[in-house]
C-alpha atoms as a PDB file:
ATOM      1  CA  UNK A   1     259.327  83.455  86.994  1.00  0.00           C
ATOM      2  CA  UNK A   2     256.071  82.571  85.514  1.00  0.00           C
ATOM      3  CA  UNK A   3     253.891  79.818  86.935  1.00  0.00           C
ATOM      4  CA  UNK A   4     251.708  77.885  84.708  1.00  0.00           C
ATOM      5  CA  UNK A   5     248.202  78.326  86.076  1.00  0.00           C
ATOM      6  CA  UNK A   6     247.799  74.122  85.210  1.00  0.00           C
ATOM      7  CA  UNK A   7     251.028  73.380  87.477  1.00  0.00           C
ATOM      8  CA  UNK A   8     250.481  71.779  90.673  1.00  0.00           C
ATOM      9  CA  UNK A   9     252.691  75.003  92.225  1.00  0.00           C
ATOM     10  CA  UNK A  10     250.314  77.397  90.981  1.00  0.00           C
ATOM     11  CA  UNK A  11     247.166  75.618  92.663  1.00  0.00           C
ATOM     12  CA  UNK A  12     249.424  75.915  95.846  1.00  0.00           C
ATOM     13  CA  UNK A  13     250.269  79.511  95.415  1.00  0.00           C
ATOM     14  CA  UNK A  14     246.469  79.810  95.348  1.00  0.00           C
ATOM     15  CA  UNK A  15     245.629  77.906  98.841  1.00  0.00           C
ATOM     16  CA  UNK A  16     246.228  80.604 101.583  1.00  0.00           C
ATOM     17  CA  UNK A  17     244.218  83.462  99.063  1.00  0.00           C
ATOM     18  CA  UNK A  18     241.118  80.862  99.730  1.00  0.00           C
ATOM     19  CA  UNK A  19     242.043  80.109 102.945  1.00  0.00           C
ATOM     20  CA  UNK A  20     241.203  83.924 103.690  1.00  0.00           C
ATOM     21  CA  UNK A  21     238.435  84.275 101.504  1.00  0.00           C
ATOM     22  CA  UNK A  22     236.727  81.326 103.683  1.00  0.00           C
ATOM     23  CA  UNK A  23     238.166  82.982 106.939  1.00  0.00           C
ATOM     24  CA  UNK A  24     236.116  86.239 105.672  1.00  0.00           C
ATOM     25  CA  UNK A  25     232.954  84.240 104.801  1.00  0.00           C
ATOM     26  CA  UNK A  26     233.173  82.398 108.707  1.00  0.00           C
ATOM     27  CA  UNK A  27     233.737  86.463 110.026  1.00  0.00           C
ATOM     28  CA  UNK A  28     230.578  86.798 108.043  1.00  0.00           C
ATOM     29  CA  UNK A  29     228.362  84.212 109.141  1.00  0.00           C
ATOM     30  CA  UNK A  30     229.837  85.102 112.888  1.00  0.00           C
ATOM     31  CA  UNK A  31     228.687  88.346 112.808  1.00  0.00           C
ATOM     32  CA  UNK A  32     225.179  87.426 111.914  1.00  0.00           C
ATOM     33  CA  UNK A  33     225.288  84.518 114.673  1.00  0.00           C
ATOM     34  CA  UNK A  34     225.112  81.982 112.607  1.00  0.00           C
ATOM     35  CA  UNK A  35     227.998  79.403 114.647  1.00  0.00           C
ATOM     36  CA  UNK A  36     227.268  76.186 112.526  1.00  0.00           C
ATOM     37  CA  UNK A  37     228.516  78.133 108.850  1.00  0.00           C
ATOM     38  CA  UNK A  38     231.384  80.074 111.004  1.00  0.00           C
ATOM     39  CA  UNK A  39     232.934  77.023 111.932  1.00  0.00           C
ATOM     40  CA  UNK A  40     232.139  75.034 108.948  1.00  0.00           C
ATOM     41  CA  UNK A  41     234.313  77.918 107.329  1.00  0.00           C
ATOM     42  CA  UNK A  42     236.734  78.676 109.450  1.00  0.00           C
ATOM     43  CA  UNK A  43     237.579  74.430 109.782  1.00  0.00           C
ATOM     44  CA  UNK A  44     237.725  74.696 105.934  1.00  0.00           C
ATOM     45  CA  UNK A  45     240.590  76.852 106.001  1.00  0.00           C
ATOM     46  CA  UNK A  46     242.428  75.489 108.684  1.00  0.00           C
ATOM     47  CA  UNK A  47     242.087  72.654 106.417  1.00  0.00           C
ATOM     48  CA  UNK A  48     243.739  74.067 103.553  1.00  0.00           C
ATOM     49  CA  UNK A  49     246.104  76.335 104.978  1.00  0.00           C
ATOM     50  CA  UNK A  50     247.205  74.173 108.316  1.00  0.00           C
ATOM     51  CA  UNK A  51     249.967  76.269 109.394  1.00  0.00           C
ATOM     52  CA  UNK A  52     248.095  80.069 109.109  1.00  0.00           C
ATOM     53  CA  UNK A  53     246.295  81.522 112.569  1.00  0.00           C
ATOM     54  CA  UNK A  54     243.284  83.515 111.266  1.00  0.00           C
ATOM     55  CA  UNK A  55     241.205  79.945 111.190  1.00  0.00           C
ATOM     56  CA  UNK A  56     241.937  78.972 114.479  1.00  0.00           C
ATOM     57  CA  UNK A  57     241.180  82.528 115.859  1.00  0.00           C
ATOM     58  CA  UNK A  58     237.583  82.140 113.953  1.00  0.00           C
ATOM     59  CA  UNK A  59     237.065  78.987 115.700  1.00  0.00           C
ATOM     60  CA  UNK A  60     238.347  80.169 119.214  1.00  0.00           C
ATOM     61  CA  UNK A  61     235.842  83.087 119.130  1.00  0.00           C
ATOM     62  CA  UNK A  62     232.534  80.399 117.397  1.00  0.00           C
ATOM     63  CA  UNK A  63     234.092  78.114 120.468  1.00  0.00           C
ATOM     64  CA  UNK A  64     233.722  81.504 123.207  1.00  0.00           C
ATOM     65  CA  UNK A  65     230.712  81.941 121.713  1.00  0.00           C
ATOM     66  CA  UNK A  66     229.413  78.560 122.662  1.00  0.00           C
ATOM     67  CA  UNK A  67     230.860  78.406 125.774  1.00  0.00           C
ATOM     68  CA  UNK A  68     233.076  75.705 124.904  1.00  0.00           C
ATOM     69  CA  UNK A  69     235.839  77.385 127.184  1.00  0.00           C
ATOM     70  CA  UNK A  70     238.179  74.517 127.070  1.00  0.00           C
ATOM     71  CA  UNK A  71     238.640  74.534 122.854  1.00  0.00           C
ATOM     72  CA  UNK A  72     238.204  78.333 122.830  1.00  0.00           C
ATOM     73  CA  UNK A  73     241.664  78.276 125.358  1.00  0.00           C
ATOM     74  CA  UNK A  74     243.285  75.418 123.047  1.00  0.00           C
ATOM     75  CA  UNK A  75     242.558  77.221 119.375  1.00  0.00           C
ATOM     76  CA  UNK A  76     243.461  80.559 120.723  1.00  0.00           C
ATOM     77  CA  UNK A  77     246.948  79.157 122.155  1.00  0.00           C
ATOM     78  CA  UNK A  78     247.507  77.546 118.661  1.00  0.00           C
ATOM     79  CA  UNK A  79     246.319  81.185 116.705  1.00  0.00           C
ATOM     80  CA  UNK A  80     248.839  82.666 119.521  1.00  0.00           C
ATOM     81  CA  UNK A  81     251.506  80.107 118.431  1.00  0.00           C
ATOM     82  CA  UNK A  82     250.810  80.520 114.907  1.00  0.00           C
ATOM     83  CA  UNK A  83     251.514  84.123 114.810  1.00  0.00           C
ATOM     84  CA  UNK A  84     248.368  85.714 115.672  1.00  0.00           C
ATOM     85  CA  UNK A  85     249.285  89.593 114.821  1.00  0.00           C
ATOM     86  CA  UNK A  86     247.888  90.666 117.490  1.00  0.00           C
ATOM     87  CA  UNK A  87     247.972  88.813 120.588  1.00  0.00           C
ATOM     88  CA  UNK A  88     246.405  91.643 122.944  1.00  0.00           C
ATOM     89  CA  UNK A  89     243.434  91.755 120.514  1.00  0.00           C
ATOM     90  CA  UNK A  90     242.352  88.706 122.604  1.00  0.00           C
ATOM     91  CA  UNK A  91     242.141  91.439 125.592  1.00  0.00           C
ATOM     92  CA  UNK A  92     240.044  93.933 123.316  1.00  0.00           C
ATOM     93  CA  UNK A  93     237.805  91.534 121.278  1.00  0.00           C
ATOM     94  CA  UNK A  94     233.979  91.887 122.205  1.00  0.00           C
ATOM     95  CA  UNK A  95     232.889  88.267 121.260  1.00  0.00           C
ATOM     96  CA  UNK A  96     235.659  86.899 124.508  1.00  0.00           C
ATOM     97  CA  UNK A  97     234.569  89.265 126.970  1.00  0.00           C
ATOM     98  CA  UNK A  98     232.874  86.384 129.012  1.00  0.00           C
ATOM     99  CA  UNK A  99     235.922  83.974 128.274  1.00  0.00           C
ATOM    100  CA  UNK A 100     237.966  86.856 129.815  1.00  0.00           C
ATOM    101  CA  UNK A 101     236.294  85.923 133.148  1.00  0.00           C
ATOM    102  CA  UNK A 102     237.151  82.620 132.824  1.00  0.00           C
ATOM    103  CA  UNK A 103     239.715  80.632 134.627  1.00  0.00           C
ATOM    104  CA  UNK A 104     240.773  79.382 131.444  1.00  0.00           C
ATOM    105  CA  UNK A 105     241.859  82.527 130.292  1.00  0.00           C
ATOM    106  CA  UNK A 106     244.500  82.269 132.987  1.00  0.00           C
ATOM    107  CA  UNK A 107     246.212  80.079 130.438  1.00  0.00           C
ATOM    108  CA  UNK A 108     245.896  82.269 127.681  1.00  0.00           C
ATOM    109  CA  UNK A 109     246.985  85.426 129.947  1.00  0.00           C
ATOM    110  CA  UNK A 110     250.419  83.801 130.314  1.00  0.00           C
ATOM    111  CA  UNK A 111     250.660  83.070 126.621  1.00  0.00           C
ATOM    112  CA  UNK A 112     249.839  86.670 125.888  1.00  0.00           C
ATOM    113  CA  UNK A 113     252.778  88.479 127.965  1.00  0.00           C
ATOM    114  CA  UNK A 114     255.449  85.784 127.073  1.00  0.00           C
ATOM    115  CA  UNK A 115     254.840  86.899 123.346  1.00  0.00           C
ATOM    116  CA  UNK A 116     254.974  90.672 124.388  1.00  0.00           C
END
């Protein structure tokens, strides 16, 4: 069935393809270390696309990154609960290597091997 590109549907269709692109543009700006456009990118997508994991797994790792153990535990549970792909990439990813440490982690541990 065609969609007409003016139709409210189609500008709906559209929403997780941005969502992404902005998701790739916080990866971006994480890489370089540049926290304030990360998150500013990653909370526009979670924005648009409420119910998708990749933002929330953007802003756990700018929230590791700042030490801000507490909201890094909360938005990876949510990217967990959202269907993060991957849940033991938590256990490999470079950027949570000090969260790993953490007791907060603890939390996120559990979440990990009830998905398994």
């Amino acid at each position: 069935e065609r969609v007409d590109p003016g139709s409210q549907r189609f500008v709906v269709s559209l929403l997780p393809r941005i969502a992404a692109k902005l998701c790739a543009q916080g990866e971006n700006a994480l890489k370089r270390h540049e926290l304030v456009n990360a998150s500013a990118a990653f909370e526009r997508a979670r924005r648009i696309d409420p119910e998708a994991w990749q933002p929330r797994w953007g802003l756990a790792l700018v929230d590791a990154e700042r030490q801000d153990w507490d909201v890094a535990t909360y938005r990876l549970q949510e990217a967990i609960e959202r269907g993060l792909e991957d849940p033991d990439r938590i256990l490999r990813e470079p950027l949570l290597e000090t969260y790993r440490a953490r007791p907060e982690f603890r939390q996120v541990e559990t979440l990990i091997q009830k998905k398994r």
